[in-house]
C-alpha atoms as a PDB file:
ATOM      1  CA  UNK A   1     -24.304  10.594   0.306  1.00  0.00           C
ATOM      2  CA  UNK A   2     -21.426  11.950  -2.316  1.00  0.00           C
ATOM      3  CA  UNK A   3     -19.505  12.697   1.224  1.00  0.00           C
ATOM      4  CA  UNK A   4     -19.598   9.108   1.720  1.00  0.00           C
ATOM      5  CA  UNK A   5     -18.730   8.119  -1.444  1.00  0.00           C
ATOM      6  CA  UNK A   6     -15.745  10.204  -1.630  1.00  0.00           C
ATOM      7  CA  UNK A   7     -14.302   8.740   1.936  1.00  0.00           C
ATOM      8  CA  UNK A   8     -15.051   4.883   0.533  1.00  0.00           C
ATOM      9  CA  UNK A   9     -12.386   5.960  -2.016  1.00  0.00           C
ATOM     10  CA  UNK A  10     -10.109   7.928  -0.420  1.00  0.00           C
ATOM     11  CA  UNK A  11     -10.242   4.565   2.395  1.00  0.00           C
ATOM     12  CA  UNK A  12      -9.761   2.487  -0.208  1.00  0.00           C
ATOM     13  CA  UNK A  13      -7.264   4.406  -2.144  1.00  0.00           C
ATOM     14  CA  UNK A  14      -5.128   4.664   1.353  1.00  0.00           C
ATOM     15  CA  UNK A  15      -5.183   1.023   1.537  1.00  0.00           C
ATOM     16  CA  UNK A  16      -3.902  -0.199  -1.544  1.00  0.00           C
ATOM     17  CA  UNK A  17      -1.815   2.695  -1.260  1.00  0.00           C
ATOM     18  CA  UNK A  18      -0.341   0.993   2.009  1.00  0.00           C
ATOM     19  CA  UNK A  19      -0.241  -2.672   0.495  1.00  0.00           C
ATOM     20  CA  UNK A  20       2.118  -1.494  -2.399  1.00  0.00           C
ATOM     21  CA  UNK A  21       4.030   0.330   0.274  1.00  0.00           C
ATOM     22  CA  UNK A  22       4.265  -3.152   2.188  1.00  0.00           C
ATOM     23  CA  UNK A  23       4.594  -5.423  -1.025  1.00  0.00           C
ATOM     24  CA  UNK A  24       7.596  -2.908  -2.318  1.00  0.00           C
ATOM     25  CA  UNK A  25       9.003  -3.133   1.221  1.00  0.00           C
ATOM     26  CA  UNK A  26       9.015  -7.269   1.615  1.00  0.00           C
ATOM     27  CA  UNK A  27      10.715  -7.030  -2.492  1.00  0.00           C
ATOM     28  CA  UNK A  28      13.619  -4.218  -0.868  1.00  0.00           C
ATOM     29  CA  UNK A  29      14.528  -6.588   2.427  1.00  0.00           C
ATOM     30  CA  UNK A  30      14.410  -9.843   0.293  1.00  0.00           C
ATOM     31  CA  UNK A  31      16.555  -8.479  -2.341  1.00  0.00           C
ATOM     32  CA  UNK A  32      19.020  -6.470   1.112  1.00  0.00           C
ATOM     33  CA  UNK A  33      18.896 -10.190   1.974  1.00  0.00           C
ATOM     34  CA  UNK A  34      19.690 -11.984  -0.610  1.00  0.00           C
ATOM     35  CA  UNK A  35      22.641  -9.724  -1.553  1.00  0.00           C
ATOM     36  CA  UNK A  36      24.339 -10.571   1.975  1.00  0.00           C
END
């Protein structure tokens, strides 16, 4: 039960650790593009 718990947070936690990777990634190439 708490071992489930535990890995429904760490999936979650890898997630929106992912979209801020993507979100910060999209901001870097449209300001890379924009500066060109």
């Amino acid at each position: 039960m708490i071992a489930g718990v535990f890995l429904w947070i760490e999936t979650a936690f890898n997630k929106s650790i992912r979209n801020i990777n993507n979100l910060m990634l999209k901001k870097f190439k449209a300001q890379a593009f924009f500066q060109n």
